[in-house]
N, C-alpha and C. Protein backbone atom coordinates (compact mmCIF):
# COMPACT_ATOMS: atom_id res chain seq x y z
N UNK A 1 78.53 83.43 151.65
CA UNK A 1 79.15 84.35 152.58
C UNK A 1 78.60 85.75 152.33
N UNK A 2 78.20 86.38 153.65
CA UNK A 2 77.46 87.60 153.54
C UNK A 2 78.64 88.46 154.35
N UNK A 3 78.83 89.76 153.32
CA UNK A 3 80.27 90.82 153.83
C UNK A 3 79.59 92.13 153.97
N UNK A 4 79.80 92.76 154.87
CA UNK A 4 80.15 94.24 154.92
C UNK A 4 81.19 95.03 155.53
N UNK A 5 81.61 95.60 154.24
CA UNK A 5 83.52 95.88 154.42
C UNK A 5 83.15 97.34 154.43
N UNK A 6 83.49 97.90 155.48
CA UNK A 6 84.09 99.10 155.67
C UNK A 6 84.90 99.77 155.88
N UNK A 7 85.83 100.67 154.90
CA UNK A 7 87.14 101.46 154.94
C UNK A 7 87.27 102.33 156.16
N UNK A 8 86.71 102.83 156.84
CA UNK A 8 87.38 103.19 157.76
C UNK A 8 86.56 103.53 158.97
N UNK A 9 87.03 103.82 160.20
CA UNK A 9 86.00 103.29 161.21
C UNK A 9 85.66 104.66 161.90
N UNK A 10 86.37 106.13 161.47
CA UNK A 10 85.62 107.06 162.23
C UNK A 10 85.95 108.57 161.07
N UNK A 11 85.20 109.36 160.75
CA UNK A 11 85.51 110.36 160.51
C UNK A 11 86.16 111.87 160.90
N UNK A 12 86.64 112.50 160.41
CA UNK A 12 86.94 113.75 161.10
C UNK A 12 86.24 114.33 161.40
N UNK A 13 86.20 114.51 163.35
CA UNK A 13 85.17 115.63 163.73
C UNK A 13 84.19 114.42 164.56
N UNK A 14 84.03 113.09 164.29
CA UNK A 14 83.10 112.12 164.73
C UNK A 14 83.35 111.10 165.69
N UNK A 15 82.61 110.67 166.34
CA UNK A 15 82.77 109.60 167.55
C UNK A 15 83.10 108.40 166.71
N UNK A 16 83.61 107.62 167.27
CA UNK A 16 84.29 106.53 167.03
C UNK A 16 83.26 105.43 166.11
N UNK A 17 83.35 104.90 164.75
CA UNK A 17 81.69 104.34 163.92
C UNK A 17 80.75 104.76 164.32
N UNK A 18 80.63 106.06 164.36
CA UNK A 18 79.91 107.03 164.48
C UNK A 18 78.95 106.75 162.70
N UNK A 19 79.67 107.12 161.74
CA UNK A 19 78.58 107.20 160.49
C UNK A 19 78.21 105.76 159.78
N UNK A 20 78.83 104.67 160.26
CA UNK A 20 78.68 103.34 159.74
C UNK A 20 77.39 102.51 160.64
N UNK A 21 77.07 103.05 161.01
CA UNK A 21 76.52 102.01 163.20
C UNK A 21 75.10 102.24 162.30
N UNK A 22 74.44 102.91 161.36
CA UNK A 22 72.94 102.70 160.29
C UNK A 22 73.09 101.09 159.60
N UNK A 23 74.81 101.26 159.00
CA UNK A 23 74.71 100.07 158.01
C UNK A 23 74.70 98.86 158.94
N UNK A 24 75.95 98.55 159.72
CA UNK A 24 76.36 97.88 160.59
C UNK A 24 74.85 96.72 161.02
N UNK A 25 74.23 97.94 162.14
CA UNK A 25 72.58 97.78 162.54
C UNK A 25 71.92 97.01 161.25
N UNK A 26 71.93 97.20 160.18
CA UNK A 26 70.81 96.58 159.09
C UNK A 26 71.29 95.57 158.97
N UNK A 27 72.65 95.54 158.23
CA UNK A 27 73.26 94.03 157.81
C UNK A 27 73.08 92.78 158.92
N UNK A 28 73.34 93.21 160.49
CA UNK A 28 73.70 92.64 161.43
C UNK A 28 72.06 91.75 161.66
N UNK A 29 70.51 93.05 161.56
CA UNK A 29 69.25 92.22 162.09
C UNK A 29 69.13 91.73 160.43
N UNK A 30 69.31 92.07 159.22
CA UNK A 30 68.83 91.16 158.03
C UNK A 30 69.46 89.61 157.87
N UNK A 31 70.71 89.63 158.67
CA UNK A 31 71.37 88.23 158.90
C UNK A 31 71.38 87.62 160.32
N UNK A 32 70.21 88.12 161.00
CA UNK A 32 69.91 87.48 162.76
C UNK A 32 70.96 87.73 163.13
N UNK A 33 72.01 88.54 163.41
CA UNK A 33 73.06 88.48 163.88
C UNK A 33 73.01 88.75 165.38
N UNK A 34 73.10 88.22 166.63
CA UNK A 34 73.17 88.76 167.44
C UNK A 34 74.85 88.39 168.11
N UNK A 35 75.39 88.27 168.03
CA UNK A 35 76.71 87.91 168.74
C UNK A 35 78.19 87.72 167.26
N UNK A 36 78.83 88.99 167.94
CA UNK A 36 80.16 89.21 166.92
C UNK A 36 81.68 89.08 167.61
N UNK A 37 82.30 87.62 167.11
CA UNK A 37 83.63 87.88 167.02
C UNK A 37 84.64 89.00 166.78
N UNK A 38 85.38 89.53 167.45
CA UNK A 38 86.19 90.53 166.65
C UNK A 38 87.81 90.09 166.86
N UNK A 39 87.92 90.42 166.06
CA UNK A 39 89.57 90.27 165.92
C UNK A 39 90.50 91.76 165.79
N UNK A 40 91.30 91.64 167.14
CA UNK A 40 91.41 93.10 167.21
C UNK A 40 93.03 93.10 167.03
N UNK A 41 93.65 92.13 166.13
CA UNK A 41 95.43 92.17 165.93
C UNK A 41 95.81 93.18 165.34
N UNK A 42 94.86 94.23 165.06
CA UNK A 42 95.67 95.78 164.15
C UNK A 42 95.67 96.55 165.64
N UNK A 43 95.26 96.31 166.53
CA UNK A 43 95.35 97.33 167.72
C UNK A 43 96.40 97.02 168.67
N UNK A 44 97.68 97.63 168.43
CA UNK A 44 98.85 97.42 168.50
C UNK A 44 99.56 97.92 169.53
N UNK A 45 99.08 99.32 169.69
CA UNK A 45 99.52 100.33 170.49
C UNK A 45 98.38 101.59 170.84
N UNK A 46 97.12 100.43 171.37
CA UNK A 46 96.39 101.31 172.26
C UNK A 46 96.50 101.27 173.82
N UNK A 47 97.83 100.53 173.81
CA UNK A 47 98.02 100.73 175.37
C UNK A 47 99.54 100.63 175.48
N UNK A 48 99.99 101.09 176.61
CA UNK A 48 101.71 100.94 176.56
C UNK A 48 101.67 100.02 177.87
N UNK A 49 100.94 99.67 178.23
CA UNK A 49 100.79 98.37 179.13
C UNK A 49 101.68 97.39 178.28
N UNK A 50 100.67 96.56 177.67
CA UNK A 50 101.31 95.27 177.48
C UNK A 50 99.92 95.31 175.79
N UNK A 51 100.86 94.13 174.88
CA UNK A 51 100.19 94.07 173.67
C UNK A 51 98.86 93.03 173.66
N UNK A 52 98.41 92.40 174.78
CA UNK A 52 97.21 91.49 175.60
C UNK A 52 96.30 93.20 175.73
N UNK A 53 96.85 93.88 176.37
CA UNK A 53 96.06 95.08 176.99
C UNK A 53 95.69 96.09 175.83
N UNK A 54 96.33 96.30 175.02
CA UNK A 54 96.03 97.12 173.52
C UNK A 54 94.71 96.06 172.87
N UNK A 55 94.65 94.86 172.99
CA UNK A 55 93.60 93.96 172.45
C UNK A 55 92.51 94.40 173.40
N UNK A 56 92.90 94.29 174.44
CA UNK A 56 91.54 94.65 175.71
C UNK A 56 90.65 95.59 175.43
N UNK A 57 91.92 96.95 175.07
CA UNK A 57 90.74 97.94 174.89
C UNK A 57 90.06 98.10 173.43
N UNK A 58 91.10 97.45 172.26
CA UNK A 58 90.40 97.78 170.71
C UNK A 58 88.85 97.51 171.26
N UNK A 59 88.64 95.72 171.70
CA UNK A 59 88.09 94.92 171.94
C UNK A 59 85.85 95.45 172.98
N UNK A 60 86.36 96.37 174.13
CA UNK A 60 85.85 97.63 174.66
C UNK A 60 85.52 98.66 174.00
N UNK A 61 86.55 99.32 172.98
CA UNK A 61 85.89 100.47 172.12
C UNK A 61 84.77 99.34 171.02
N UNK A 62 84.86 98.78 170.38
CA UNK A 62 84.08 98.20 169.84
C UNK A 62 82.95 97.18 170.13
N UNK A 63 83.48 97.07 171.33
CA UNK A 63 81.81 96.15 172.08
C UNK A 63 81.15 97.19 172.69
N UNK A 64 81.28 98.62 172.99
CA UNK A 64 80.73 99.39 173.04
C UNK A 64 79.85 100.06 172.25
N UNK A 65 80.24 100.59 171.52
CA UNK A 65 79.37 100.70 169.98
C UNK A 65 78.57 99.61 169.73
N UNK A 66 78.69 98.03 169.72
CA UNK A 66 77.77 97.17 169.02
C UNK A 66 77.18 97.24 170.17
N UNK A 67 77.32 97.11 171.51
CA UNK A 67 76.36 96.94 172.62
C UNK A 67 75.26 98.27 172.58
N UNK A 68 75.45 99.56 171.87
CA UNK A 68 74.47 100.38 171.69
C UNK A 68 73.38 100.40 170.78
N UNK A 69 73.87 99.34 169.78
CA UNK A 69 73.20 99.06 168.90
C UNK A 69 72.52 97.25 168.93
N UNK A 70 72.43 97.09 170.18
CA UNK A 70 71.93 95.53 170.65
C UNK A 70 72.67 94.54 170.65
N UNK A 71 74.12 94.42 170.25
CA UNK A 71 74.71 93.50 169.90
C UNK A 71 75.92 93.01 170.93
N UNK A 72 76.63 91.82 171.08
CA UNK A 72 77.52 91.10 171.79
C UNK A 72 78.81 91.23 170.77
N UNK A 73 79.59 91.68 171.42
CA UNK A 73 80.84 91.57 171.13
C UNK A 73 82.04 90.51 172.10
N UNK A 74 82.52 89.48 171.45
CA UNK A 74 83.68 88.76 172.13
C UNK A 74 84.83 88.76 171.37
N UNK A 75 86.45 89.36 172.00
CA UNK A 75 87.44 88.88 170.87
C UNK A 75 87.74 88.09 170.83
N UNK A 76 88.50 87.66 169.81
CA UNK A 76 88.97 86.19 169.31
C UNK A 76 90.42 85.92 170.32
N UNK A 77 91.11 87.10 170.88
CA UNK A 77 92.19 86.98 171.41
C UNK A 77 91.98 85.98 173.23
N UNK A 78 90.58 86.16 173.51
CA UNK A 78 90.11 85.50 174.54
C UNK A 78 89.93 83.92 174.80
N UNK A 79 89.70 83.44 173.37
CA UNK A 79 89.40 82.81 173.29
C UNK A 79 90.33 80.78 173.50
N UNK A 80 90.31 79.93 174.48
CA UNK A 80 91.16 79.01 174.09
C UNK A 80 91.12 78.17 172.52
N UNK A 81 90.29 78.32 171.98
CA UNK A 81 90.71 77.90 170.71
C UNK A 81 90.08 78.49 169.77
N UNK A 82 90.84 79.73 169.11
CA UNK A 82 90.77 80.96 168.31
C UNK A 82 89.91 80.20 166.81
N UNK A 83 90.32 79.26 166.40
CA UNK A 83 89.96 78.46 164.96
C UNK A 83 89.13 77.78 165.18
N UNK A 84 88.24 77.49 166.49
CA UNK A 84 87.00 77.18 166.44
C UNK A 84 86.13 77.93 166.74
N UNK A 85 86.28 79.14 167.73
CA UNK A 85 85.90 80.75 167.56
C UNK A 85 85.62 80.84 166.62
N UNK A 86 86.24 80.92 165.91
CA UNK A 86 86.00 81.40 164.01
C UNK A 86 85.40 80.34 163.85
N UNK A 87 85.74 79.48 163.59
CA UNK A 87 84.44 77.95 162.41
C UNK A 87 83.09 78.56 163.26
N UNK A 88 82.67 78.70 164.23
CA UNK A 88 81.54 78.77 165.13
C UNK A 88 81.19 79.74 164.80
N UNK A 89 81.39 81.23 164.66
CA UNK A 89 80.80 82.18 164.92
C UNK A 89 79.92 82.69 163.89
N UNK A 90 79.12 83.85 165.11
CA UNK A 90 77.90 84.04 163.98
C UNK A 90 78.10 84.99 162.67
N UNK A 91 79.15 85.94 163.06
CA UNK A 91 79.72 86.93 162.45
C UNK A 91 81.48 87.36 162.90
N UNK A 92 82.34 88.30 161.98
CA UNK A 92 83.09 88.26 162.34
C UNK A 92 83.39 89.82 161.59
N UNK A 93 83.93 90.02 162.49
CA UNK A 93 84.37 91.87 162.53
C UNK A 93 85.73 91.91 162.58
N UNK A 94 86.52 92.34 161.90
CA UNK A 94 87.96 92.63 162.09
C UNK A 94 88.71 93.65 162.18
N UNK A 95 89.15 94.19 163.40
CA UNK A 95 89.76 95.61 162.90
C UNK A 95 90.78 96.03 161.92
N UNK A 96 91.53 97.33 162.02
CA UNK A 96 92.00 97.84 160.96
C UNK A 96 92.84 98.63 161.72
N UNK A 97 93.74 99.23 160.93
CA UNK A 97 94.69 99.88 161.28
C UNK A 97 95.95 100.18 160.14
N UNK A 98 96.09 101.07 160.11
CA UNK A 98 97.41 101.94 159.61
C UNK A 98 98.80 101.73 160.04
């Protein structure tokens, strides 16, 4: 199992993995990575819609960023069977939250 854990996803003053998107980029082409699971259950209350719609957008802010840096983002919340999502995937990104 190949990890890269990062504490936190934006700095003060900075765009959103703004200073991580160097490491991210290396780890992602040294392990062929082209397509990332994310699991976005810490994004709780990025919408006052509905808690489906707070997943929508974690899900958008972060396939944004990897799509600038060549990469596919799908969440796991989309998915009909979340535990084969995971056994399958090429990588897996998980958000965070406070």
């Amino acid at each position: 199992m190949k990890l890269l854990l990062i504490s936190n996803s934006t700095n003060a003053g900075e765009v959103y993995l703004a200073w991580p998107q160097q490491f991210i980029a290396d780890f992602m082409h040294k392990h062929n990575v082209k397509k990332v699971l994310f699991v976005p259950y810490a994004g709780v209350g990025l919408s006052t819609e509905s808690l489906e719609k707070s997943y929508d957008v974690y899900e958008q802010r972060v396939a944004t960023v990897f799509a600038t840096l060549g990469f596919e983002v799908e969440s796991v919340h989309r998915s009909a069977n979340p535990v084969s999502a995971v056994n399958e995937a090429e990588c897996i990104a998980v958000g965070g939250g406070n």
